[in-house]
PDB file of N, CA and C in Angstrom:
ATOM      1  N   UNK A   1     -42.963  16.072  23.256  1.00  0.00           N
ATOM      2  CA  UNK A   1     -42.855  15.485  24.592  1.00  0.00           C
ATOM      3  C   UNK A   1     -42.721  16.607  25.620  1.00  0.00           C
ATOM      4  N   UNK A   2     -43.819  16.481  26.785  1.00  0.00           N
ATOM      5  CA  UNK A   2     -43.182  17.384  27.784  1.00  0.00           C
ATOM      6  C   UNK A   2     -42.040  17.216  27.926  1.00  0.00           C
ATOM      7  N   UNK A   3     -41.259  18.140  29.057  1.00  0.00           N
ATOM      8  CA  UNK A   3     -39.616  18.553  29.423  1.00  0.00           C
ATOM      9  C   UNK A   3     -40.070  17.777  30.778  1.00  0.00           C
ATOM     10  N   UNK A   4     -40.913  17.271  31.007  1.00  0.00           N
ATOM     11  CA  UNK A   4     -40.815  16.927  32.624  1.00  0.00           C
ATOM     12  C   UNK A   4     -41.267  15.576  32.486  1.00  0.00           C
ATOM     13  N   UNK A   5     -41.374  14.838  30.998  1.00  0.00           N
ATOM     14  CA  UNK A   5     -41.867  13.441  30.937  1.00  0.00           C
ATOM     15  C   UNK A   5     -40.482  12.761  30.399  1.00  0.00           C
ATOM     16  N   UNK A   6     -40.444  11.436  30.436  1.00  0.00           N
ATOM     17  CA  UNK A   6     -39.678  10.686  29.840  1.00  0.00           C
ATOM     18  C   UNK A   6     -40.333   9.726  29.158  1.00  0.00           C
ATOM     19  N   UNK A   7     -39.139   9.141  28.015  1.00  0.00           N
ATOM     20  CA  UNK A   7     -39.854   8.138  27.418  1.00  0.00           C
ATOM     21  C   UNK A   7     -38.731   6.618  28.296  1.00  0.00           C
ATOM     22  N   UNK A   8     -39.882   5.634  28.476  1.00  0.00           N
ATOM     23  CA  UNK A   8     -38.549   4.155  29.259  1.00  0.00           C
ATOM     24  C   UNK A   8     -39.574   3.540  28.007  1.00  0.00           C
ATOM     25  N   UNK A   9     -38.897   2.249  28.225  1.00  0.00           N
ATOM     26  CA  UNK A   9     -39.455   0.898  27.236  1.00  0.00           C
ATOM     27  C   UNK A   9     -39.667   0.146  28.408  1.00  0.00           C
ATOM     28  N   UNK A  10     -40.720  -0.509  28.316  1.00  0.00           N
ATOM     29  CA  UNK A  10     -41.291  -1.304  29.753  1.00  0.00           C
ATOM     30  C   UNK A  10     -42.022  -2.506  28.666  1.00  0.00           C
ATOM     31  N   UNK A  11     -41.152  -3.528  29.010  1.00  0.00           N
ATOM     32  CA  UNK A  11     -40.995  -5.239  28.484  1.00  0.00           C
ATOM     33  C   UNK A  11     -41.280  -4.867  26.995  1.00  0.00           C
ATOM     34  N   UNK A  12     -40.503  -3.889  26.381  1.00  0.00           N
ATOM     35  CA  UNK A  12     -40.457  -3.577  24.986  1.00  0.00           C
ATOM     36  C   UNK A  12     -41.476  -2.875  24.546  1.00  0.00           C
ATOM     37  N   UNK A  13     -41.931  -1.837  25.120  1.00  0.00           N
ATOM     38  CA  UNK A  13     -43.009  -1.035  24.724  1.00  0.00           C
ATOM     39  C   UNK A  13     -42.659   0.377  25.367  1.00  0.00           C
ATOM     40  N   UNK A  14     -42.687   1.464  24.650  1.00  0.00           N
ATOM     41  CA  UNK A  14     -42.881   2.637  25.081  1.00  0.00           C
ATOM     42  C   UNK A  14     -43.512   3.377  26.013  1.00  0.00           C
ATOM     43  N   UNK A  15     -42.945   3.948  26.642  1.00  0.00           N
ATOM     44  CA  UNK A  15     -43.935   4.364  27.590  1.00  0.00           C
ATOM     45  C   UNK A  15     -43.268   6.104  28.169  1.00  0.00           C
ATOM     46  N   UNK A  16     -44.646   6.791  28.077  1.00  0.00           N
ATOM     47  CA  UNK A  16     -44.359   8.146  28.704  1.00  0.00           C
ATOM     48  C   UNK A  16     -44.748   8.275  29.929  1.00  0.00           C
ATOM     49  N   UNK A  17     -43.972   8.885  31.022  1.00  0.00           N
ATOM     50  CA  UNK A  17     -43.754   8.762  32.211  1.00  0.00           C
ATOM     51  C   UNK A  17     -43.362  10.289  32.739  1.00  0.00           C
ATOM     52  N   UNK A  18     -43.748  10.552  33.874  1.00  0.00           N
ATOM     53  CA  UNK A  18     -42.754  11.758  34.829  1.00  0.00           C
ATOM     54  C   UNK A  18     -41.452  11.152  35.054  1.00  0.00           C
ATOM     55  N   UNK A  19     -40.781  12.750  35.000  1.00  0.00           N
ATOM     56  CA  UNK A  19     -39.319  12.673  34.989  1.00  0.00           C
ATOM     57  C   UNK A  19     -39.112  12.656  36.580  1.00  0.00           C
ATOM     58  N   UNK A  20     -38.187  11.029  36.939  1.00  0.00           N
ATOM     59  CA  UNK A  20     -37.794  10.519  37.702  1.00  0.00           C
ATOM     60  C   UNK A  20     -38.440  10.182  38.843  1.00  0.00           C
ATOM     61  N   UNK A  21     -39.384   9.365  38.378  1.00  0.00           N
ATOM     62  CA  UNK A  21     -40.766   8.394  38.886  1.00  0.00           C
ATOM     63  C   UNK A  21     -39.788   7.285  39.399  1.00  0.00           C
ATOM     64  N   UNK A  22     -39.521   6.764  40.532  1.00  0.00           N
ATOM     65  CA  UNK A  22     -39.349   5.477  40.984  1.00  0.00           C
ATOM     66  C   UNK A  22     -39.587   4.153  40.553  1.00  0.00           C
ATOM     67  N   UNK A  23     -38.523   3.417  40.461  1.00  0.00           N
ATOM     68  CA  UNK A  23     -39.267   2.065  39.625  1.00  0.00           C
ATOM     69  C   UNK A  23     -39.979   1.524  40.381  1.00  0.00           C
ATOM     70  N   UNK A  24     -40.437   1.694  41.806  1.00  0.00           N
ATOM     71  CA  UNK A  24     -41.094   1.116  42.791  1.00  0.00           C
ATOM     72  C   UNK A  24     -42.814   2.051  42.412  1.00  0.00           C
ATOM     73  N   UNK A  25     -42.730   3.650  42.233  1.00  0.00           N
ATOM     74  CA  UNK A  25     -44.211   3.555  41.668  1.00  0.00           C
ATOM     75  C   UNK A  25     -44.531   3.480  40.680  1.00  0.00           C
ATOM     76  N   UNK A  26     -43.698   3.410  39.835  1.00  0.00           N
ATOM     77  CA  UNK A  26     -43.970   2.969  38.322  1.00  0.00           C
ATOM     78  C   UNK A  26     -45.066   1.492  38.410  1.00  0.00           C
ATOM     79  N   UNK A  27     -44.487   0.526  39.583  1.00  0.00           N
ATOM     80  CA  UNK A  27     -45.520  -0.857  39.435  1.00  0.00           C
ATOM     81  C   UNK A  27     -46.590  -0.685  40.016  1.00  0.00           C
ATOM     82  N   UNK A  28     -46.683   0.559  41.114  1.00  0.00           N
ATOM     83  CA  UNK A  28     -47.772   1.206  41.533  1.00  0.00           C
ATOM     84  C   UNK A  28     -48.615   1.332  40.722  1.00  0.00           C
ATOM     85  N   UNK A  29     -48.732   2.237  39.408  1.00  0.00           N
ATOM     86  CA  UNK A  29     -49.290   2.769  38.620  1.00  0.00           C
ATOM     87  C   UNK A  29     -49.542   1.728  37.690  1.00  0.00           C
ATOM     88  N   UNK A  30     -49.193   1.274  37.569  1.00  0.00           N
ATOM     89  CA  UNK A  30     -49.479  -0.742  36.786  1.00  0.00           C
ATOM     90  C   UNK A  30     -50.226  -1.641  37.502  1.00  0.00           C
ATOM     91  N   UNK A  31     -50.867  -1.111  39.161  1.00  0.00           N
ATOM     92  CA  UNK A  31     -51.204  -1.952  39.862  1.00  0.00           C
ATOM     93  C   UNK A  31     -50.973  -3.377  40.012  1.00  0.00           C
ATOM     94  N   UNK A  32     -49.424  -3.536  40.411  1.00  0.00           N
ATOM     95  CA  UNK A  32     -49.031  -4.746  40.279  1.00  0.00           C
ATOM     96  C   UNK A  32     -48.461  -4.352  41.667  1.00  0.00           C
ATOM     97  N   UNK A  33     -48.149  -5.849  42.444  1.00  0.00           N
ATOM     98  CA  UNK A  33     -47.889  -5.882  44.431  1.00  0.00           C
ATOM     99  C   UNK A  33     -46.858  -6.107  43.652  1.00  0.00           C
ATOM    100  N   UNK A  34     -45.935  -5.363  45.219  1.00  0.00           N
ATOM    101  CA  UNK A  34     -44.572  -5.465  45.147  1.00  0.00           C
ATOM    102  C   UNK A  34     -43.810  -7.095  44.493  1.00  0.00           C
ATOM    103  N   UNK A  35     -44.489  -7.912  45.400  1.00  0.00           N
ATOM    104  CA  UNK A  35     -43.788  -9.496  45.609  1.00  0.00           C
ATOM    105  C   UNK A  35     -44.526  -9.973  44.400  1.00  0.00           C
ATOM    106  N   UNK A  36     -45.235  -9.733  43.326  1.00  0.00           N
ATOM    107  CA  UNK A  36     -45.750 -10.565  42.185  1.00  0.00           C
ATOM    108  C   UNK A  36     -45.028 -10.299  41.270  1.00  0.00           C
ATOM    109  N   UNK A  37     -44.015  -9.908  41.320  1.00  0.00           N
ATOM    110  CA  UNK A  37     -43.129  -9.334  39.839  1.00  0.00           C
ATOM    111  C   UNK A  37     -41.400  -8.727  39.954  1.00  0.00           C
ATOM    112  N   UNK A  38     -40.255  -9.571  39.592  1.00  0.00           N
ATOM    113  CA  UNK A  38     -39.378  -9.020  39.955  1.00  0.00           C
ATOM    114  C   UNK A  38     -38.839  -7.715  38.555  1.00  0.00           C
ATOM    115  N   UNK A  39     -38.109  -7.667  38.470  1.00  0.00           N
ATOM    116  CA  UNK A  39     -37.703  -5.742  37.858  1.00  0.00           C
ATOM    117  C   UNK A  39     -36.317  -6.225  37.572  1.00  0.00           C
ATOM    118  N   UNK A  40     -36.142  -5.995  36.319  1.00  0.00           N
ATOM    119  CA  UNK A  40     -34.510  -5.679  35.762  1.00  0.00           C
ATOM    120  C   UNK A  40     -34.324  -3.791  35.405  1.00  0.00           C
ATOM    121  N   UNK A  41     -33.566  -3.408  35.532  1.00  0.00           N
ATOM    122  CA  UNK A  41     -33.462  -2.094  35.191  1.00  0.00           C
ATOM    123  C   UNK A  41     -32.217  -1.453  34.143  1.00  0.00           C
ATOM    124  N   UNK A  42     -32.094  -1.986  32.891  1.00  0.00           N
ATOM    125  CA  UNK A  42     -31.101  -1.609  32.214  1.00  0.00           C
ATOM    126  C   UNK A  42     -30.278  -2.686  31.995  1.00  0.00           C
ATOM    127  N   UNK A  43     -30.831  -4.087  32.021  1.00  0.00           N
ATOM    128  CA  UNK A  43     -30.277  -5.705  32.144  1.00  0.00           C
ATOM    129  C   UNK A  43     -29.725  -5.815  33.782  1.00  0.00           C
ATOM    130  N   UNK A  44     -29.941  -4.959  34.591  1.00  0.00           N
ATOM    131  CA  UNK A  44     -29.453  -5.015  35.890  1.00  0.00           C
ATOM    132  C   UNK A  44     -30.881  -5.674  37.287  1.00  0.00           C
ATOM    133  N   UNK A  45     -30.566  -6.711  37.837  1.00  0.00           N
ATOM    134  CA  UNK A  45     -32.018  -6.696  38.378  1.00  0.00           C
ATOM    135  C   UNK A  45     -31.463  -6.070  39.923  1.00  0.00           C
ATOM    136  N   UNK A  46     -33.359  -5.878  39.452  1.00  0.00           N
ATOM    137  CA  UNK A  46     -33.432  -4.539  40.851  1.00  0.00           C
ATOM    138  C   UNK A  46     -34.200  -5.159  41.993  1.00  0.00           C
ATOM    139  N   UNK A  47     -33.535  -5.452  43.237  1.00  0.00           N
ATOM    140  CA  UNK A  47     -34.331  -5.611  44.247  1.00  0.00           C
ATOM    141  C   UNK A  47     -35.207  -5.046  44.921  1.00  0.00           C
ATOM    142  N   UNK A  48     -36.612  -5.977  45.173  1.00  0.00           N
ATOM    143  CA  UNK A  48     -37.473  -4.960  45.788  1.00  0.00           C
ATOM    144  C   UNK A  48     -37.037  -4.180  46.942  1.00  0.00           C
ATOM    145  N   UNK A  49     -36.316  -4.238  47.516  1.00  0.00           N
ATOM    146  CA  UNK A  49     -35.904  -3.014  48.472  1.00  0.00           C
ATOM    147  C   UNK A  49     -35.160  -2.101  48.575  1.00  0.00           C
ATOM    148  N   UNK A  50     -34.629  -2.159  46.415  1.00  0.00           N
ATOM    149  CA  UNK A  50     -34.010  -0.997  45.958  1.00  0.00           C
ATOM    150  C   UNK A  50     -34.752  -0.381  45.129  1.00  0.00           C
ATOM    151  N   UNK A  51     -36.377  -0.590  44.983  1.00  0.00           N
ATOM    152  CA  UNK A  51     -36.934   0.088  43.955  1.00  0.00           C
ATOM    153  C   UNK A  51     -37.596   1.310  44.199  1.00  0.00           C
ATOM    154  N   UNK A  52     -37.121   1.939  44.963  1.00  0.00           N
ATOM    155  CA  UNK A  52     -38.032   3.238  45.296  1.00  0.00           C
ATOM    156  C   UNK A  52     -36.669   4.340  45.337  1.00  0.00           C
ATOM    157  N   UNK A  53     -35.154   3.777  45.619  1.00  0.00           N
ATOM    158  CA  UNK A  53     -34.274   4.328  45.365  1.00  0.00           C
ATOM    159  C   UNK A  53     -33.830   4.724  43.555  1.00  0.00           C
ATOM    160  N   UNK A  54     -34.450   3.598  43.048  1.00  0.00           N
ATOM    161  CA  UNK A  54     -34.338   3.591  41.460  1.00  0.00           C
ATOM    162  C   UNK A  54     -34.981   4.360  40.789  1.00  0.00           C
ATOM    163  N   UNK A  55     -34.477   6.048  40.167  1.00  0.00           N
ATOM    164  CA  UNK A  55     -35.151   7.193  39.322  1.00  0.00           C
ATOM    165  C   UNK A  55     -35.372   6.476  38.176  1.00  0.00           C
ATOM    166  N   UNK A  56     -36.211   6.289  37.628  1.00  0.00           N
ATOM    167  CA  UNK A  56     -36.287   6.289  36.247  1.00  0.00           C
ATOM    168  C   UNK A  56     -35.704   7.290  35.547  1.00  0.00           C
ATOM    169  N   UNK A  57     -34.976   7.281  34.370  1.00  0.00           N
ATOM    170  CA  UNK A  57     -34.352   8.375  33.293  1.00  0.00           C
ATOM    171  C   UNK A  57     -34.760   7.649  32.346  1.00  0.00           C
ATOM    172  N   UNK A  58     -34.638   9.214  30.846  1.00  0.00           N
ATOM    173  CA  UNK A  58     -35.137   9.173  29.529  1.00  0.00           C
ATOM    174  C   UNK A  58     -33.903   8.214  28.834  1.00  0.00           C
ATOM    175  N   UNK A  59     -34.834   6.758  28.161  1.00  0.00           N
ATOM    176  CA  UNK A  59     -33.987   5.780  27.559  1.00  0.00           C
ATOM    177  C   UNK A  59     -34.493   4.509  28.729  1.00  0.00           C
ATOM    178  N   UNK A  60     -34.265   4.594  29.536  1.00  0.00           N
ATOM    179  CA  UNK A  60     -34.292   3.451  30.733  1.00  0.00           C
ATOM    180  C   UNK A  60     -35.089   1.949  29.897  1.00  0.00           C
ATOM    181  N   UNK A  61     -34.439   1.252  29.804  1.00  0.00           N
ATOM    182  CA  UNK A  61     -35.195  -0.345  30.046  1.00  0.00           C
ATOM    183  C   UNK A  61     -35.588  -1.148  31.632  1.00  0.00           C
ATOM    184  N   UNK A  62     -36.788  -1.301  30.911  1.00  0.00           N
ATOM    185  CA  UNK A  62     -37.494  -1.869  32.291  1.00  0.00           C
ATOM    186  C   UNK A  62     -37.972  -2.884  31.963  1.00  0.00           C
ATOM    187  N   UNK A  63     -37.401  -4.518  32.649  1.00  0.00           N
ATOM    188  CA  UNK A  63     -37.937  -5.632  32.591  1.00  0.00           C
ATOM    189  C   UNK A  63     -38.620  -6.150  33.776  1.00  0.00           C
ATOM    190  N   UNK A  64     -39.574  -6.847  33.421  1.00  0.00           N
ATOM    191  CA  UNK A  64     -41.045  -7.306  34.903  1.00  0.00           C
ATOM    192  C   UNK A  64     -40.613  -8.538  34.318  1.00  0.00           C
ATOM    193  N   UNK A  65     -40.377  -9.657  35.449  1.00  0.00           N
ATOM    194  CA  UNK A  65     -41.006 -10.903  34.945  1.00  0.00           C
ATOM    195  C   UNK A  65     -41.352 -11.731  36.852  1.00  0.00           C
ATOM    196  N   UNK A  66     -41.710 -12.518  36.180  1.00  0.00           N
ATOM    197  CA  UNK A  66     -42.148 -13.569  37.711  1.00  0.00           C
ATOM    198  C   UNK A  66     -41.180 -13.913  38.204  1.00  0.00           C
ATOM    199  N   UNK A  67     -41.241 -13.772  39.766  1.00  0.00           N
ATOM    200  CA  UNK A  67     -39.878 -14.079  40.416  1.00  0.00           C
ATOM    201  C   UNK A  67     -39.628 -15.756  40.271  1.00  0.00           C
ATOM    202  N   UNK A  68     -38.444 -16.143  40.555  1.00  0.00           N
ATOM    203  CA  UNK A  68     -38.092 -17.441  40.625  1.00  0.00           C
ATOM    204  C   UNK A  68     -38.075 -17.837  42.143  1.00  0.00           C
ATOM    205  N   UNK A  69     -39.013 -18.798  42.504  1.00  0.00           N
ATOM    206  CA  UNK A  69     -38.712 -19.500  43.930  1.00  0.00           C
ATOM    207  C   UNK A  69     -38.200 -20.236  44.080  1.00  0.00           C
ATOM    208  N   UNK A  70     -37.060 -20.758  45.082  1.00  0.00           N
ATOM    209  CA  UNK A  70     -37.007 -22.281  45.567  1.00  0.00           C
ATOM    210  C   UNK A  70     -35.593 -22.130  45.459  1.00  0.00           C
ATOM    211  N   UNK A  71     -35.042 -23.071  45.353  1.00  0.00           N
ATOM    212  CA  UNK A  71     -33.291 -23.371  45.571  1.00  0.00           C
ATOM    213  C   UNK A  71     -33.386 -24.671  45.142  1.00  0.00           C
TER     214      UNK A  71
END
Protein backbone atom coordinates (compact mmCIF):
# COMPACT_ATOMS: atom_id res chain seq x y z
CA UNK A 1 0.00 0.00 0.00
CA UNK A 2 1.19 3.46 -0.69
CA UNK A 3 2.04 5.65 2.67
CA UNK A 4 -0.23 8.32 1.23
CA UNK A 5 -3.30 5.86 0.45
CA UNK A 6 -5.74 4.44 2.82
CA UNK A 7 -7.73 1.55 2.96
CA UNK A 8 -11.99 2.65 4.22
CA UNK A 9 -14.77 -0.07 3.61
CA UNK A 10 -17.47 1.74 1.62
CA UNK A 11 -21.06 -0.27 2.16
CA UNK A 12 -18.70 -3.28 2.97
CA UNK A 13 -16.19 -3.27 0.38
CA UNK A 14 -12.67 -2.16 0.35
CA UNK A 15 -11.51 0.54 -0.99
CA UNK A 16 -8.05 2.35 -1.64
CA UNK A 17 -8.16 5.95 -1.39
CA UNK A 18 -5.76 9.22 -0.74
CA UNK A 19 -4.86 9.90 2.63
CA UNK A 20 -7.51 12.25 3.96
CA UNK A 21 -9.87 12.68 0.96
CA UNK A 22 -13.14 14.26 2.27
CA UNK A 23 -16.19 12.25 2.59
CA UNK A 24 -17.80 14.96 0.51
CA UNK A 25 -15.22 14.05 -2.57
CA UNK A 26 -15.10 10.70 -1.99
CA UNK A 27 -19.09 10.85 -3.52
CA UNK A 28 -17.53 13.09 -6.02
CA UNK A 29 -15.42 10.42 -7.31
CA UNK A 30 -18.48 7.90 -7.21
CA UNK A 31 -20.32 10.47 -9.18
CA UNK A 32 -23.11 10.52 -6.96
CA UNK A 33 -25.07 14.45 -6.18
CA UNK A 34 -24.77 15.56 -2.96
CA UNK A 35 -28.80 15.26 -2.09
CA UNK A 36 -29.16 11.51 -3.68
CA UNK A 37 -27.44 9.74 -0.90
CA UNK A 38 -27.11 10.29 2.81
CA UNK A 39 -23.45 9.08 4.57
CA UNK A 40 -22.91 7.37 7.94
CA UNK A 41 -19.27 7.65 8.92
CA UNK A 42 -18.15 5.09 11.54
CA UNK A 43 -22.13 4.26 12.50
CA UNK A 44 -22.22 8.13 12.94
CA UNK A 45 -24.41 9.96 10.21
CA UNK A 46 -22.83 12.67 8.50
CA UNK A 47 -24.60 15.67 7.32
CA UNK A 48 -24.32 16.99 4.03
CA UNK A 49 -22.95 20.16 5.27
CA UNK A 50 -20.43 18.31 7.33
CA UNK A 51 -18.99 16.29 4.57
CA UNK A 52 -16.20 18.13 3.25
CA UNK A 53 -15.10 18.80 6.95
CA UNK A 54 -15.02 14.84 7.27
CA UNK A 55 -11.06 13.41 6.55
CA UNK A 56 -11.32 10.12 5.74
CA UNK A 57 -8.65 7.86 7.87
CA UNK A 58 -7.10 4.28 7.42
CA UNK A 59 -10.00 1.78 8.86
CA UNK A 60 -12.93 4.37 8.34
CA UNK A 61 -16.52 2.83 7.63
CA UNK A 62 -18.50 4.48 5.18
CA UNK A 63 -22.25 3.95 4.83
CA UNK A 64 -24.41 5.56 1.58
CA UNK A 65 -27.93 4.86 1.73
CA UNK A 66 -31.13 6.90 0.42
CA UNK A 67 -32.16 9.65 2.44
CA UNK A 68 -35.47 9.35 4.31
CA UNK A 69 -38.17 12.08 3.45
CA UNK A 70 -41.21 13.28 5.08
CA UNK A 71 -42.23 13.43 8.81
Amino acid sequence: MNEQEINVSLDGQLQRIPAATPLEHLLTQLSLAPESVATALNGQFVARSARAAALLKDGDQVLLFKPIVGG
